[in-house]
Every structure is written in C-alpha cells, then in structure tokens.
Protein backbone atom coordinates (compact mmCIF):
# COMPACT_ATOMS: atom_id res chain seq x y z
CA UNK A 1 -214.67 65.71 111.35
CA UNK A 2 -216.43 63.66 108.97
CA UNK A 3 -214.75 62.39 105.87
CA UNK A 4 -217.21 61.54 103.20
CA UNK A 5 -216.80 60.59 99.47
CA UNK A 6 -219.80 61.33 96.60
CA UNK A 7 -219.89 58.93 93.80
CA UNK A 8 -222.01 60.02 91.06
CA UNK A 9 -222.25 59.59 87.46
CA UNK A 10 -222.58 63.30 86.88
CA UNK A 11 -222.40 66.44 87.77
CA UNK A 12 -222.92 70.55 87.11
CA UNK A 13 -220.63 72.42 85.99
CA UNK A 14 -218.55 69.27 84.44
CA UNK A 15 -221.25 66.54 82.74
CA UNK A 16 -225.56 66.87 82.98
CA UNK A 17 -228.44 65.34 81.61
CA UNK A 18 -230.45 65.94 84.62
CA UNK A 19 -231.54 67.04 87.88
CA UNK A 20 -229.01 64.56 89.80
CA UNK A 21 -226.24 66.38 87.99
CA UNK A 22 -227.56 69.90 89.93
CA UNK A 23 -227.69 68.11 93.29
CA UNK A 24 -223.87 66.46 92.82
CA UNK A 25 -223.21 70.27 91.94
CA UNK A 26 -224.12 72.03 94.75
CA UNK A 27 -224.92 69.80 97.60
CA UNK A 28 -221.21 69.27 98.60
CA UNK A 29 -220.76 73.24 99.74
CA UNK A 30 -223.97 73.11 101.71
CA UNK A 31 -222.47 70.25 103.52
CA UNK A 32 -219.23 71.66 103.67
CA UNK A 33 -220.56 74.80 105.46
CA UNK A 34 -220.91 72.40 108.27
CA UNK A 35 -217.23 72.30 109.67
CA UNK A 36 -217.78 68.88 110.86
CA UNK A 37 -217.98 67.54 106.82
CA UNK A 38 -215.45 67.42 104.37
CA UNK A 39 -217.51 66.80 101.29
CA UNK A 40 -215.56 65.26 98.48
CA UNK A 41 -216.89 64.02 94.56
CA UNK A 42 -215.89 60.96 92.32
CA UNK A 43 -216.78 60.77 88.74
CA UNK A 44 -216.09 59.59 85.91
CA UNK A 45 -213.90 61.03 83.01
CA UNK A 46 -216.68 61.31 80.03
CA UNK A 47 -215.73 62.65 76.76
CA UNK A 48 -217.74 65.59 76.65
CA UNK A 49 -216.69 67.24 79.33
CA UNK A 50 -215.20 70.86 78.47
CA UNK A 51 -211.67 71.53 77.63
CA UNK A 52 -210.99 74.18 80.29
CA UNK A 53 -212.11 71.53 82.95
CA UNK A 54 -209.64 69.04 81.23
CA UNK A 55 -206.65 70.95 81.02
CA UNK A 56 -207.14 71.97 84.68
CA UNK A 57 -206.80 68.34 85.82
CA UNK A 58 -204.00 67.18 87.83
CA UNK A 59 -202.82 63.39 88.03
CA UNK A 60 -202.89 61.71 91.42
CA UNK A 61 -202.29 57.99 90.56
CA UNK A 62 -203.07 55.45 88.27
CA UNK A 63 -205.56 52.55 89.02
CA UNK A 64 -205.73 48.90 88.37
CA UNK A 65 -209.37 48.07 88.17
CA UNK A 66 -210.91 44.00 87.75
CA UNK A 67 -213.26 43.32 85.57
CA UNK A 68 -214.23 40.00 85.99
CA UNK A 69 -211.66 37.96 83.99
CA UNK A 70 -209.63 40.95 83.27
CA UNK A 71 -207.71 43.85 84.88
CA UNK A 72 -208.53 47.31 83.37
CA UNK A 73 -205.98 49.97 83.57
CA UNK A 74 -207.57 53.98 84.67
CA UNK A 75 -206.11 57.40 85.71
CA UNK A 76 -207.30 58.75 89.07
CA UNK A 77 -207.14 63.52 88.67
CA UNK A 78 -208.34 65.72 90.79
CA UNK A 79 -209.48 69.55 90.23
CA UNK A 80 -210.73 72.03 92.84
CA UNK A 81 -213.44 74.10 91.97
CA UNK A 82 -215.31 76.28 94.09
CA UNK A 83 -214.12 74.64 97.20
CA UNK A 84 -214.70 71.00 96.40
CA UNK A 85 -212.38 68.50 95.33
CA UNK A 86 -213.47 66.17 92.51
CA UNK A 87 -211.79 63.27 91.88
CA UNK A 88 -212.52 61.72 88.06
CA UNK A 89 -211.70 58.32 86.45
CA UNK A 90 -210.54 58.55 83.05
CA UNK A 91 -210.75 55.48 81.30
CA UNK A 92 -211.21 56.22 77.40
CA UNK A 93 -212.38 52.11 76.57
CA UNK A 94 -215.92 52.88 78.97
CA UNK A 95 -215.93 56.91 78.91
CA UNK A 96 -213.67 57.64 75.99
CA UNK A 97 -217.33 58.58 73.78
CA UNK A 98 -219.93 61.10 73.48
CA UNK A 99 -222.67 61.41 75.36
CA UNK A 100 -223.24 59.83 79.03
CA UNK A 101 -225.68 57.01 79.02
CA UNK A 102 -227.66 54.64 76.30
CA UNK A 103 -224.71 52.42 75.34
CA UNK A 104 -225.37 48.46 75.25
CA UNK A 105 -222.70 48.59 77.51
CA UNK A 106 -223.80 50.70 80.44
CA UNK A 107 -224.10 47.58 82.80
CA UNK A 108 -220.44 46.82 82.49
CA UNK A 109 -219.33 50.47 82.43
CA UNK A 110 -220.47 51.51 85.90
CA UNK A 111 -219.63 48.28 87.50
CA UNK A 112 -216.29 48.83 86.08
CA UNK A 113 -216.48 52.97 87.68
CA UNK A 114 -218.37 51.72 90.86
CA UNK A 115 -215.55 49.21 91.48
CA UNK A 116 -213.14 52.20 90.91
CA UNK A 117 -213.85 54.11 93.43
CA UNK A 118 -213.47 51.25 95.84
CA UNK A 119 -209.65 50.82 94.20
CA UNK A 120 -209.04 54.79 94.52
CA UNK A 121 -210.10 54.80 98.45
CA UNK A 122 -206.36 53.74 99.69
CA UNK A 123 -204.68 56.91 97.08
CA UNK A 124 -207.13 59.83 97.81
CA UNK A 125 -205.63 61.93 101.09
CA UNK A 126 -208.79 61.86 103.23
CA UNK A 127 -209.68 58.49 105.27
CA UNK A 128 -213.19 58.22 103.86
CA UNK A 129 -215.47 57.29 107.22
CA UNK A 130 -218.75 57.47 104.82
CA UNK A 131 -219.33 56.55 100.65
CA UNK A 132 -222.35 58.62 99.76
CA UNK A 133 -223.48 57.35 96.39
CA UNK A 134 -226.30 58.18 94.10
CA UNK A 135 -228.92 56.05 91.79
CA UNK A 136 -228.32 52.68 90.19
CA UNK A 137 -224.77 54.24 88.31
CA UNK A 138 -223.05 53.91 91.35
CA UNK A 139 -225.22 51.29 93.44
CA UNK A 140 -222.44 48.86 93.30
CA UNK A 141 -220.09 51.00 94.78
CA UNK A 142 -222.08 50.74 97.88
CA UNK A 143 -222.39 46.95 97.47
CA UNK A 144 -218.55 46.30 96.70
CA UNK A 145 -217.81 48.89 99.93
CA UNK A 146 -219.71 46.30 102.26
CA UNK A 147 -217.92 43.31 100.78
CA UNK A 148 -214.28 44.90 100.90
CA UNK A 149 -214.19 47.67 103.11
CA UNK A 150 -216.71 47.06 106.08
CA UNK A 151 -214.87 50.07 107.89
CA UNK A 152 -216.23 52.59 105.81
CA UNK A 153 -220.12 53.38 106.36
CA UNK A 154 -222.45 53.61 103.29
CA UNK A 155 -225.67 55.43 102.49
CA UNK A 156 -227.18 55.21 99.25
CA UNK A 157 -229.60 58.23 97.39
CA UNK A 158 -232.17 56.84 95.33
CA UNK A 159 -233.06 59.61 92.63
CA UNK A 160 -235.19 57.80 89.96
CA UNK A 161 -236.30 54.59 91.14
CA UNK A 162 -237.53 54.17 87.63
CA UNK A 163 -234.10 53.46 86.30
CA UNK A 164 -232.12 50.35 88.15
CA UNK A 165 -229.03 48.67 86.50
CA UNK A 166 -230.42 45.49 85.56
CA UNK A 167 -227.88 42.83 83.68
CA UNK A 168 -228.32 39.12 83.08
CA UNK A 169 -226.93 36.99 85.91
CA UNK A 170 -223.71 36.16 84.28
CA UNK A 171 -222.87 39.66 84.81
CA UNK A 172 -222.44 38.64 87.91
CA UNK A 173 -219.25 35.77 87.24
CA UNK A 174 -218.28 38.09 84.07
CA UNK A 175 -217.84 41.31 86.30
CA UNK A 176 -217.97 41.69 89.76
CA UNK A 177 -214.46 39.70 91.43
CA UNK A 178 -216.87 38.91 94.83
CA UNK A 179 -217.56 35.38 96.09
CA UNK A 180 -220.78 33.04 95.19
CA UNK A 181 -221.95 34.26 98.68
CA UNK A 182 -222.76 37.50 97.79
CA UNK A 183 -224.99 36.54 94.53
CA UNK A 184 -228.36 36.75 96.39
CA UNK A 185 -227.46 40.71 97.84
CA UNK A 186 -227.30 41.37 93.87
CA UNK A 187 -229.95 38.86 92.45
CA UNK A 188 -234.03 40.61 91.84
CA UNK A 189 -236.25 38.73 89.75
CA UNK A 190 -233.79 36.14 87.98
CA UNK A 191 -231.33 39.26 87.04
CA UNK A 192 -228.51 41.34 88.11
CA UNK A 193 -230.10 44.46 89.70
CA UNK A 194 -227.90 47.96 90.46
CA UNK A 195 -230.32 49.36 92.39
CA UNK A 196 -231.17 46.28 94.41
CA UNK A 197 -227.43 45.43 95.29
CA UNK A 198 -227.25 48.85 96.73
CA UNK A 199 -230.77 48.96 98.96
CA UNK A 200 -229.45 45.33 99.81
CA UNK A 201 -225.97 46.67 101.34
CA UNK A 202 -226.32 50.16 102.65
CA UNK A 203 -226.06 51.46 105.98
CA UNK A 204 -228.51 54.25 105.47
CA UNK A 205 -230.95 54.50 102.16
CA UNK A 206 -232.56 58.23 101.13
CA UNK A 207 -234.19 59.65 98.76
CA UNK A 208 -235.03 63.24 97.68
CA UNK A 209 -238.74 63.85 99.66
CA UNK A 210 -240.57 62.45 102.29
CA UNK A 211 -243.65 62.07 100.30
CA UNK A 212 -241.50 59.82 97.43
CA UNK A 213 -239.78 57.90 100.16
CA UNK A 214 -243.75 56.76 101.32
CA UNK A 215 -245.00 55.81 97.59
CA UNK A 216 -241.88 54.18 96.77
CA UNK A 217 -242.80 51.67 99.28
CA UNK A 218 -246.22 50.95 97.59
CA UNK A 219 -245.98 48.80 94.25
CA UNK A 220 -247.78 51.62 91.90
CA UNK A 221 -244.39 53.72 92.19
CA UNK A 222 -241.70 51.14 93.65
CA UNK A 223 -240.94 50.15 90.17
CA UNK A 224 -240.42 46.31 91.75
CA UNK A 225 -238.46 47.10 94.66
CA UNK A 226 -241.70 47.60 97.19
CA UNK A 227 -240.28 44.54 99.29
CA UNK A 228 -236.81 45.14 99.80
CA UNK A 229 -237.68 49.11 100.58
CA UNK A 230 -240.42 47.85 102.97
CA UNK A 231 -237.54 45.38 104.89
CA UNK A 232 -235.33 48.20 104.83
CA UNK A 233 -238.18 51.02 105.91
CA UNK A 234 -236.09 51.86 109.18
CA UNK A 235 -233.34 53.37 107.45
CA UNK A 236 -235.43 54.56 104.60
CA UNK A 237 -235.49 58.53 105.26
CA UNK A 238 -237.12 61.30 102.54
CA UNK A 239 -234.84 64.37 102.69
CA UNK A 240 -236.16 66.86 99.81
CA UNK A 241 -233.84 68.30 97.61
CA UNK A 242 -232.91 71.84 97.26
CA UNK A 243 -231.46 74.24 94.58
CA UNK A 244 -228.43 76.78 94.51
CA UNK A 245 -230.27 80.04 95.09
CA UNK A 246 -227.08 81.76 93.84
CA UNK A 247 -226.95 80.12 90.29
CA UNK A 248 -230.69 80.49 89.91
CA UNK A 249 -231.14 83.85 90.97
CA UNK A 250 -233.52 86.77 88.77
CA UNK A 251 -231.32 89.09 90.85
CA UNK A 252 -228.58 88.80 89.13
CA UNK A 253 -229.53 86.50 86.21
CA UNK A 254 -227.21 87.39 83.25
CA UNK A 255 -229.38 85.47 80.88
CA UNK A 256 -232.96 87.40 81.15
CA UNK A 257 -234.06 90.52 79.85
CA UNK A 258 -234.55 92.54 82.72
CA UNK A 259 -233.58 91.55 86.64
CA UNK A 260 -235.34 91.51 89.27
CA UNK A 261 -236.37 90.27 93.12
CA UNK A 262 -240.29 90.43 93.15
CA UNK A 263 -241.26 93.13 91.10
CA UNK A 264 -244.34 92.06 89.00
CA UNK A 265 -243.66 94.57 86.35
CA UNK A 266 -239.99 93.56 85.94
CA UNK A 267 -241.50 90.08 85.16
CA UNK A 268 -243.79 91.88 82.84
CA UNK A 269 -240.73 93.39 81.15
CA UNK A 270 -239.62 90.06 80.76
CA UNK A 271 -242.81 88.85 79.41
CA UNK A 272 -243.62 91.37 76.77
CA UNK A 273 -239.17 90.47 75.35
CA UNK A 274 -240.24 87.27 75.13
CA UNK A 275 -243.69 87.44 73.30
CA UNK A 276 -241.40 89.81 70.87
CA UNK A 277 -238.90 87.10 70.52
CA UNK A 278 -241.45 84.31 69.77
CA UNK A 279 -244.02 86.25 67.68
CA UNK A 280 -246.62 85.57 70.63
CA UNK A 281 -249.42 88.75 71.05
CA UNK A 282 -247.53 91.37 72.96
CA UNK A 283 -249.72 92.19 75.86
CA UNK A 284 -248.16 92.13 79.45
CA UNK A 285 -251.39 91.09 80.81
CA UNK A 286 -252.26 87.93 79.07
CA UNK A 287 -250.94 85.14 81.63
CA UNK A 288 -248.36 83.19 80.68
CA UNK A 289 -248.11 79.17 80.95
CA UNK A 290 -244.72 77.44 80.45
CA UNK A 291 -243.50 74.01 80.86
CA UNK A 292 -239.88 73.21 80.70
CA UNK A 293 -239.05 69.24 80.19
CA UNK A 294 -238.68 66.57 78.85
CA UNK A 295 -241.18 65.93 76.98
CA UNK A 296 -242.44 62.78 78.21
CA UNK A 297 -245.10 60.58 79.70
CA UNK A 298 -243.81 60.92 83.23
CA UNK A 299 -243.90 64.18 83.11
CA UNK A 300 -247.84 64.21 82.58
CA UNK A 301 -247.63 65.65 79.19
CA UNK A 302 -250.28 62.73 78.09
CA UNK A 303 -252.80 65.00 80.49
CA UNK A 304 -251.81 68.13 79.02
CA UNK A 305 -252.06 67.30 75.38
CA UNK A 306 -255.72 66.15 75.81
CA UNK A 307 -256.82 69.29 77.51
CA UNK A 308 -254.63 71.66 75.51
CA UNK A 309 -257.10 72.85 72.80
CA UNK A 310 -259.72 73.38 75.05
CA UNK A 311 -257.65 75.76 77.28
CA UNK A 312 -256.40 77.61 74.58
CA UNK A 313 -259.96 78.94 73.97
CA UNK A 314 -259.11 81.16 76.85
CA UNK A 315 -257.04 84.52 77.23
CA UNK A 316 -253.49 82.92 77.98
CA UNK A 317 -250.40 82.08 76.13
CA UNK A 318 -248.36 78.99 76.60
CA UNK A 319 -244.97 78.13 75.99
CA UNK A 320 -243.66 74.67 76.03
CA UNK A 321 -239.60 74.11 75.68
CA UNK A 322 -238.13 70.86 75.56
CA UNK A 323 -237.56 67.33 73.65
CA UNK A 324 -238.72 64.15 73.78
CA UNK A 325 -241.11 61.40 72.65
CA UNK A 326 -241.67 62.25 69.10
CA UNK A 327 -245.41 62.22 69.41
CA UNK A 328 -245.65 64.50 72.29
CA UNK A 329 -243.03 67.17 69.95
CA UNK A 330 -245.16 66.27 66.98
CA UNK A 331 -248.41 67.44 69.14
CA UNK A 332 -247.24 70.39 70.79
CA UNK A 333 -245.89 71.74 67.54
CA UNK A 334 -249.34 71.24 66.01
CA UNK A 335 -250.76 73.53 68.58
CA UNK A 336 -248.30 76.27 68.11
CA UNK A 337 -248.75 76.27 64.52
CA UNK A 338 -252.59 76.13 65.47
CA UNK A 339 -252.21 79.26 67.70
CA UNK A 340 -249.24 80.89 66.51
CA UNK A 341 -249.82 84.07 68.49
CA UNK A 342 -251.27 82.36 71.54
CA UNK A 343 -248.38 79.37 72.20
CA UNK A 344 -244.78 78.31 71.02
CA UNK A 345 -243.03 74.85 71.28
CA UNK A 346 -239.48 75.05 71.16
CA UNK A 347 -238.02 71.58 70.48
CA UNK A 348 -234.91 72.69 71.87
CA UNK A 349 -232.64 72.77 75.55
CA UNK A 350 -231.17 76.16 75.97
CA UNK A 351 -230.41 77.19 79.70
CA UNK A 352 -230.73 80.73 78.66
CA UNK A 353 -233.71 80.07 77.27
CA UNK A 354 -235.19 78.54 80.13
CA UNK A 355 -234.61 80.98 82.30
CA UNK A 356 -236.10 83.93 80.28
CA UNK A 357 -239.14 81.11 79.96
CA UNK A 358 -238.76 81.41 84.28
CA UNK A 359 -238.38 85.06 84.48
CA UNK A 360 -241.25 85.64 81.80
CA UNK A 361 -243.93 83.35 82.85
CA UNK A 362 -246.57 83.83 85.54
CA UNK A 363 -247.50 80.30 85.90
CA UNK A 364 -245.16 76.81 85.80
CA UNK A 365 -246.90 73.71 84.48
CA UNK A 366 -245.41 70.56 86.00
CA UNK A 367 -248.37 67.65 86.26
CA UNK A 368 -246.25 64.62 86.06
CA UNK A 369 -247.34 61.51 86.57
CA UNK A 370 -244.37 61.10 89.47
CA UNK A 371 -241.52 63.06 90.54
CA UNK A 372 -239.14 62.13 93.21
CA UNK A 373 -238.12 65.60 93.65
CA UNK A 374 -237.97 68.25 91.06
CA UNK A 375 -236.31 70.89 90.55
CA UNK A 376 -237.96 72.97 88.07
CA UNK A 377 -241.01 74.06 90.34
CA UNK A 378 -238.17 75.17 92.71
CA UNK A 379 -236.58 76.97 90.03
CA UNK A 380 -240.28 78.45 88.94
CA UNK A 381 -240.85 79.33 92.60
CA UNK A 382 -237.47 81.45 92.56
CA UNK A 383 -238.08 83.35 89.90
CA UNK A 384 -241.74 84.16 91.27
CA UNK A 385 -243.61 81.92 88.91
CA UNK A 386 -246.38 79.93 89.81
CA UNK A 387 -246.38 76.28 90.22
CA UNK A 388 -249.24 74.09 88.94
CA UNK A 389 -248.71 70.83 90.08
CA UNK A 390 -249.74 67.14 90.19
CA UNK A 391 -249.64 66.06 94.10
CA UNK A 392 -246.67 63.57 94.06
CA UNK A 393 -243.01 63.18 95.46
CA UNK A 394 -241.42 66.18 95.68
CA UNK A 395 -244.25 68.10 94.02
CA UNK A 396 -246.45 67.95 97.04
CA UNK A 397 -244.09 68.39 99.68
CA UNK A 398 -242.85 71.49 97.80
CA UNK A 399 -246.07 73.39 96.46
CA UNK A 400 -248.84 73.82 98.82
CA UNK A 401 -252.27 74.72 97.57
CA UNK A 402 -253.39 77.78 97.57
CA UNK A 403 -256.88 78.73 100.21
CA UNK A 404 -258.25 82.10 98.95
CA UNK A 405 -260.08 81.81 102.19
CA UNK A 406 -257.12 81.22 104.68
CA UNK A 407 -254.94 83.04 102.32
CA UNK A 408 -252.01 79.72 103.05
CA UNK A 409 -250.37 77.97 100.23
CA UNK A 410 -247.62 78.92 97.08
CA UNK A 411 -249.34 77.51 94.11
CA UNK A 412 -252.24 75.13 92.71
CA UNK A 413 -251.82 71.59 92.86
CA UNK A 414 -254.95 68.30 92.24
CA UNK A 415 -254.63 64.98 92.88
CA UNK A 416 -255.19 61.87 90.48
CA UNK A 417 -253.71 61.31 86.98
CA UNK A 418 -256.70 63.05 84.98
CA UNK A 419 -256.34 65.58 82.45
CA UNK A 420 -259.52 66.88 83.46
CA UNK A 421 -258.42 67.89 87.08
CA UNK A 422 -255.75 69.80 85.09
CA UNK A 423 -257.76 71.65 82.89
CA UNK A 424 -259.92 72.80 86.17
CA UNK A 425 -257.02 73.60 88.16
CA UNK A 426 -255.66 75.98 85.20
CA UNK A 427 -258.87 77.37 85.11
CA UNK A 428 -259.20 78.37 88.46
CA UNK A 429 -255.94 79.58 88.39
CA UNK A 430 -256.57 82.00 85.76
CA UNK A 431 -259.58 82.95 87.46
CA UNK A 432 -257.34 83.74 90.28
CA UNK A 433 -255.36 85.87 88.13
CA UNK A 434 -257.74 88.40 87.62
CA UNK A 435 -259.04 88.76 91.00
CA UNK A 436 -256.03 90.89 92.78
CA UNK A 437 -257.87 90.18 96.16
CA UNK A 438 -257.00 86.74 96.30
CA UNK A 439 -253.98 87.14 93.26
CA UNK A 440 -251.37 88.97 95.93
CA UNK A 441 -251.73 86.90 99.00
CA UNK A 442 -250.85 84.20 96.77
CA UNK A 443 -247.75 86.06 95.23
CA UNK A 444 -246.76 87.38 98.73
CA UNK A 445 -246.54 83.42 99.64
CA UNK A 446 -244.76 82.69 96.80
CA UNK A 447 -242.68 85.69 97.28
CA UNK A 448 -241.63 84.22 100.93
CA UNK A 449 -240.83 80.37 99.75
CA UNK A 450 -237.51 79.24 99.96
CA UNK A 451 -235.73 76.00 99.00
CA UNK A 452 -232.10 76.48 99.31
CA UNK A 453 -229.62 73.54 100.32
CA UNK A 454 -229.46 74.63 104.04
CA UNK A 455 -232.20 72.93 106.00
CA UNK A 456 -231.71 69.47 103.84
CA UNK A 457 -227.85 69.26 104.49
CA UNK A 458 -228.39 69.67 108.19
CA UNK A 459 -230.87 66.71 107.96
CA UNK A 460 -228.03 64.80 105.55
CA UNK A 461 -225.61 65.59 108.19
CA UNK A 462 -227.53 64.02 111.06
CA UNK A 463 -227.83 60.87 109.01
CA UNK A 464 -223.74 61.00 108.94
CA UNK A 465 -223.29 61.71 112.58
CA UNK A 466 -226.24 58.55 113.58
CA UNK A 467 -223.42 56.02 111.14
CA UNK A 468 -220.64 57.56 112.70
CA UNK A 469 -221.45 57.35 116.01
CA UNK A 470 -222.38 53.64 115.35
C-alpha cells in the first residue's frame, strides 16, 4: 500500500477558481480505485468555503507553524467526503478573508500553508511514503519535504507554468527556517521562485499532457524555467488530465433542459430553450458556437475578436459566457448588441449556465494561445459538442482533427496563433455541418471519445510505484 498526501490550494466541492480545483476533486477516487493507493488531500481553511462543509469539520490537532522570526499558531480538521479524507489548515491571519488569491501577501501565505503540511505529517494517521503537490501554492512543500523529511518521496504537478511564486530574496531569511545552504535550490533570476524551489527538489515532476510537458521545455512557453525543466527532463513526464464523467454527465444533468446520451435532437431541444432564454432566432438548425472562459488573452480571445464580425455574416449563432479583461467584455458585448438575435455575451459564471451552453451548442470554441490541459473541450466533448481548437498542450493531445476522407478525428483544430486560421477552420466546420456525409462520421467519433480519470491514474500510479520501489 501506498500512502500518499495531496497538497493543493483548492479544491471542488470545497474552494475553485479553476481547473486545478476539478483535478484535486476527483483525481483522489480514481487513484483510490487502485487498492494499492490511499489517496489523501491537504488544504487550506479559506473563508469562503460553505457552511455545511464547516460545521462538518472535526479537530485533529493544533499546529505550531515558523514563520521566519515568528511561530504561527493553526488548527489541523479533517472531513470525509465521498471516500476521501481532507485534511484543512485553518488559520484566520492568512485564510481568515474572502476570496483565494490576489493578496500582497500571497508569497508569505503559502509558504506559511506549504510549511504546514510538513508540521501536520507526524499528527495525520497514515505514514505518508509520497507528498504529491500541485503548482507554485504548494511548491515549497515539496522543497521543505527534501530539507526535513528526506524519507518521504516527492513529485510535484505543474498546472500553469505561467504563474510561479516569485518573492524578493529576503523572503528567503524572513520566511523559510532552512539553512544558507539551501538558498540556491530557491534562488531564479535574483528572486525567490515557488515554482523553481519545487522543480529544484522533487523526486518526480508532471504535468497535465505530454504535448505541454515538450513546449514547456522550449523558452516560447517555459515562462523562464526552460533550463531547470531541460536538467530535470528525465523525470519530467506529461500525464493528461481527465474529468469526472459522473459530475459532467447530459445523462443525468439536473441543470439542462432536456437529458440526453447522443441524441442530436435532444441537443436540439436544448438548443431551441436556450435561444428562447437569450432572445437568439429560434431555429434548431442554425449551428451554435459557444465559448466558456475567461475571457482573456491566453485563451485566444485576441484571435476571435478580430475575426468575429466577419463570421457573423454567416448562418450561425454564438454565445460567449464568461469574465475577464475589460476590453475583451467591452468587445464581445458590442457584438451581441450588434447581432442581438445572432450572439449573446453573458458577463457572468453560472455552472448551470454553462452546462445548458454544453448541452445546447453544436460546436466549442477554445483557440487559446496555450493550455496545459483543459478541461472545457473535455467537458464539450461529453456533452457531444464539437471542439474547435488551437493545437497546443492539452488541446492537441485531446482533439484530433477531423479527415472527411479517412473519416478519423473528434473535432477541428489549426496550428499557429492567427485569427485567420480560425476564421477558416470555423468555416469549414460549418461547411461540414451541412454535409451529413461527412457531419456523422464526425459525431460518431465524437460520440466514442472518452476522457475519464482511469487511464491517467494508472499512469500516476506507476510514477508512485518507480519512487517507491527506489
């Protein structure tokens, strides 16, 4: 049996902002159906987190945490839910407030939770053998395990390589407690770098594709950590992520109008509710575009916005829902007031929402500029809608192009950063919608794809069993 410990800095049902917070969720019980793992969760104790979660909490111990100078008192609880144990760290000075990151503060904060979990190891009832943690939040974790606890093996998930921890160097004497010696495993580029300490210390380093583990060694995507990921390239592995077919499920969907499996006029019923709901022409044979995101440049929205009045000349609608940068809300809301019956922005998140967007749509915009993983196109893909894609991370090894002469591939997908290639690839994808000769093998493929957690937590569980065995 293998004892390992999650650390993340969020996680579905409890805290999200993002797509880390879905794999935290529902990784663990794929790895658990493995009866060689015992899969357990640390987090911290935010604010928001809902009352019925709260009052379900039971106390294990408290904590006494250093901080540099100082000692910082914390509460370790525990909850079970759905199988899992979650352990959280309430400390109401660093997660007593609303919201989960953008404080000046966030530095200190998750050095502070990082060196937590490292303190809570000896009063949790499992002998950890591996510390799984995830993206710069809980990079030190990893670091600090190497320092103090060499018996415990460490792998470390990079999710966003975009987003690293960085401090000034006296973070270094004002918060970690570790030797002079160990400055250089934390040091990149004349700072204190999150990210860095943890590529730096861990056993094992992966991320959520193949294809983003390959660009994230090449200095257009690395973000400034090409060097250290190309010294460490031996343990690098690419595992892609996968989604809870359970939660996202059209089956049994309680949030869309009408449920289904693959029925195309079930998604039609779904499609003609939601052109009601957002005054859109009610026709269940226009084609249906939707993006949901944040509405930002790395998402590729820069491509779509140039491109956007031109494609709207055609016979489609297109729904965008999400917020962002407030030029990219200001634009799409010009369009929709532009086009009122042919496109709707909703500056808005609203899970049910997005799902009837999933269940309505026939075709799933996602042409961002990277992606380590994504989960949306998954999601899409699920609920029979089809993805068209920029060929990046996750994107690529997810959605394969569609060959009306082989009949092979689940969606449409081009290649560079050009708003151009976009607008050609939606065009031959609506010309593919109204040819049914080549329009069904494609929705028969896309029928067939599946992305549960199953194949990637045998692949995570290998990676376990190679650092155990060590």
């Amino acid at each position: 049996m293998k004892n390992i410990l999650f650390a993340a800095s969020e996680c579905t049902p409890f805290i999200k902002t993002g797509g880390l917070a879905d794999v935290i969720g529902s990784l663990p019980q794929a790895l658990n159906t493995d009866r060689t793992n015992e899969v357990r969760v640390i987090l911290p104790l935010y604010e928001g987190m809902d009352d019925s979660f709260k009052d379900s909490l039971t106390f294990v111990s408290d904590i006494t945490v250093p901080v540099g100078w100082r000692s910082q008192q914390a509460s370790l609880l525990s909850l079970q839910h759905e199988g899992i144990t979650f352990y959280f760290v309430q400390n109401d000075f660093y997660f007593g407030r609303y919201g989960t990151y953008g404080y000046f503060d966030d530095g200190e904060r998750f050095v502070f939770f990082s060196r937590a979990v490292i303190e809570a190891l000896p009063l949790i009832d499992m002998d950890v053998d591996i510390l799984h943690a995830h993206d710069w939040q809980t990079g030190m974790a990893v670091a600090f395990a190497n320092i103090m606890r060499p018996d415990i093996r460490t792998v470390f998930t990079i999710h966003n390589i975009q987003h690293q921890g960085w401090m000034t160097h006296e973070a270094f004497g004002d918060l970690m407690n570790i030797g002079p010696e160990h400055f250089a495993g934390l040091e990149w580029q004349g700072m204190i770098n999150c990210m860095k300490a943890a590529l730096f210390h861990a056993d094992k380093i992966t991320t959520v594709s193949p294809t983003y583990a390959e660009e994230i060694k090449q200095p257009y995507y690395s973000e400034g950590l090409d060097s250290i990921l190309n010294e460490r390239s031996g343990d690098l592995i690419g595992i892609i992520n996968g989604i809870n077919a359970d939660e996202y499920n059209p089956v049994t969907d309680p949030y869309i109008f009408s449920q289904y499996k693959t029925s195309r006029l079930k998604k039609k019923e779904n499609k003609l509710f939601l052109q009601r709901e957002l005054c859109l022409t009610e026709d269940p044979d226009i084609p249906m575009y939707v993006a949901v995101s944040r509405l930002v440049e790395q998402k590729g929205f820069h491509l779509l916005e140039r491109i956007l009045e031109d494609f709207l000349q055609e016979n489609v609608q297109v729904v965008i829902l999400g917020t962002g940068d407030y030029s990219f809300e200001q634009s799409f809301a010009y369009f929709a007031s532009r086009y009122p019956k042919k496109m709707a922005t909703l500056l808005k998140f609203s899970e049910a929402t997005a799902r009837q967007l999933y269940a309505a749509s026939d075709f799933f915009i996602m042409p961002s500029k990277f992606e380590p993983c994504g989960l949306s196109q998954l999601i899409a893909l699920q609920y029979k809608s089809i993805p068209i894609v920029r060929e990046t991370g996750g994107l690529r090894d997810t959605v394969q192009p569609f060959n009306e002469i082989t009949g092979e591939g689940n969606g449409f997908s081009f290649a560079n950063y050009n708003a151009h290639e976009l607008l050609y690839t939606l065009r031959y994808s609506l010309l593919t919608y109204s040819r049914p000769d080549i329009y069904k093998p494609l929705i028969k493929n896309v029928n067939k794809s599946q992305f549960s957690w199953k194949d990637s937590a045998k692949l995570y569980t290998g990676v376990y069993k190679e650092l155990v065995s060590r």
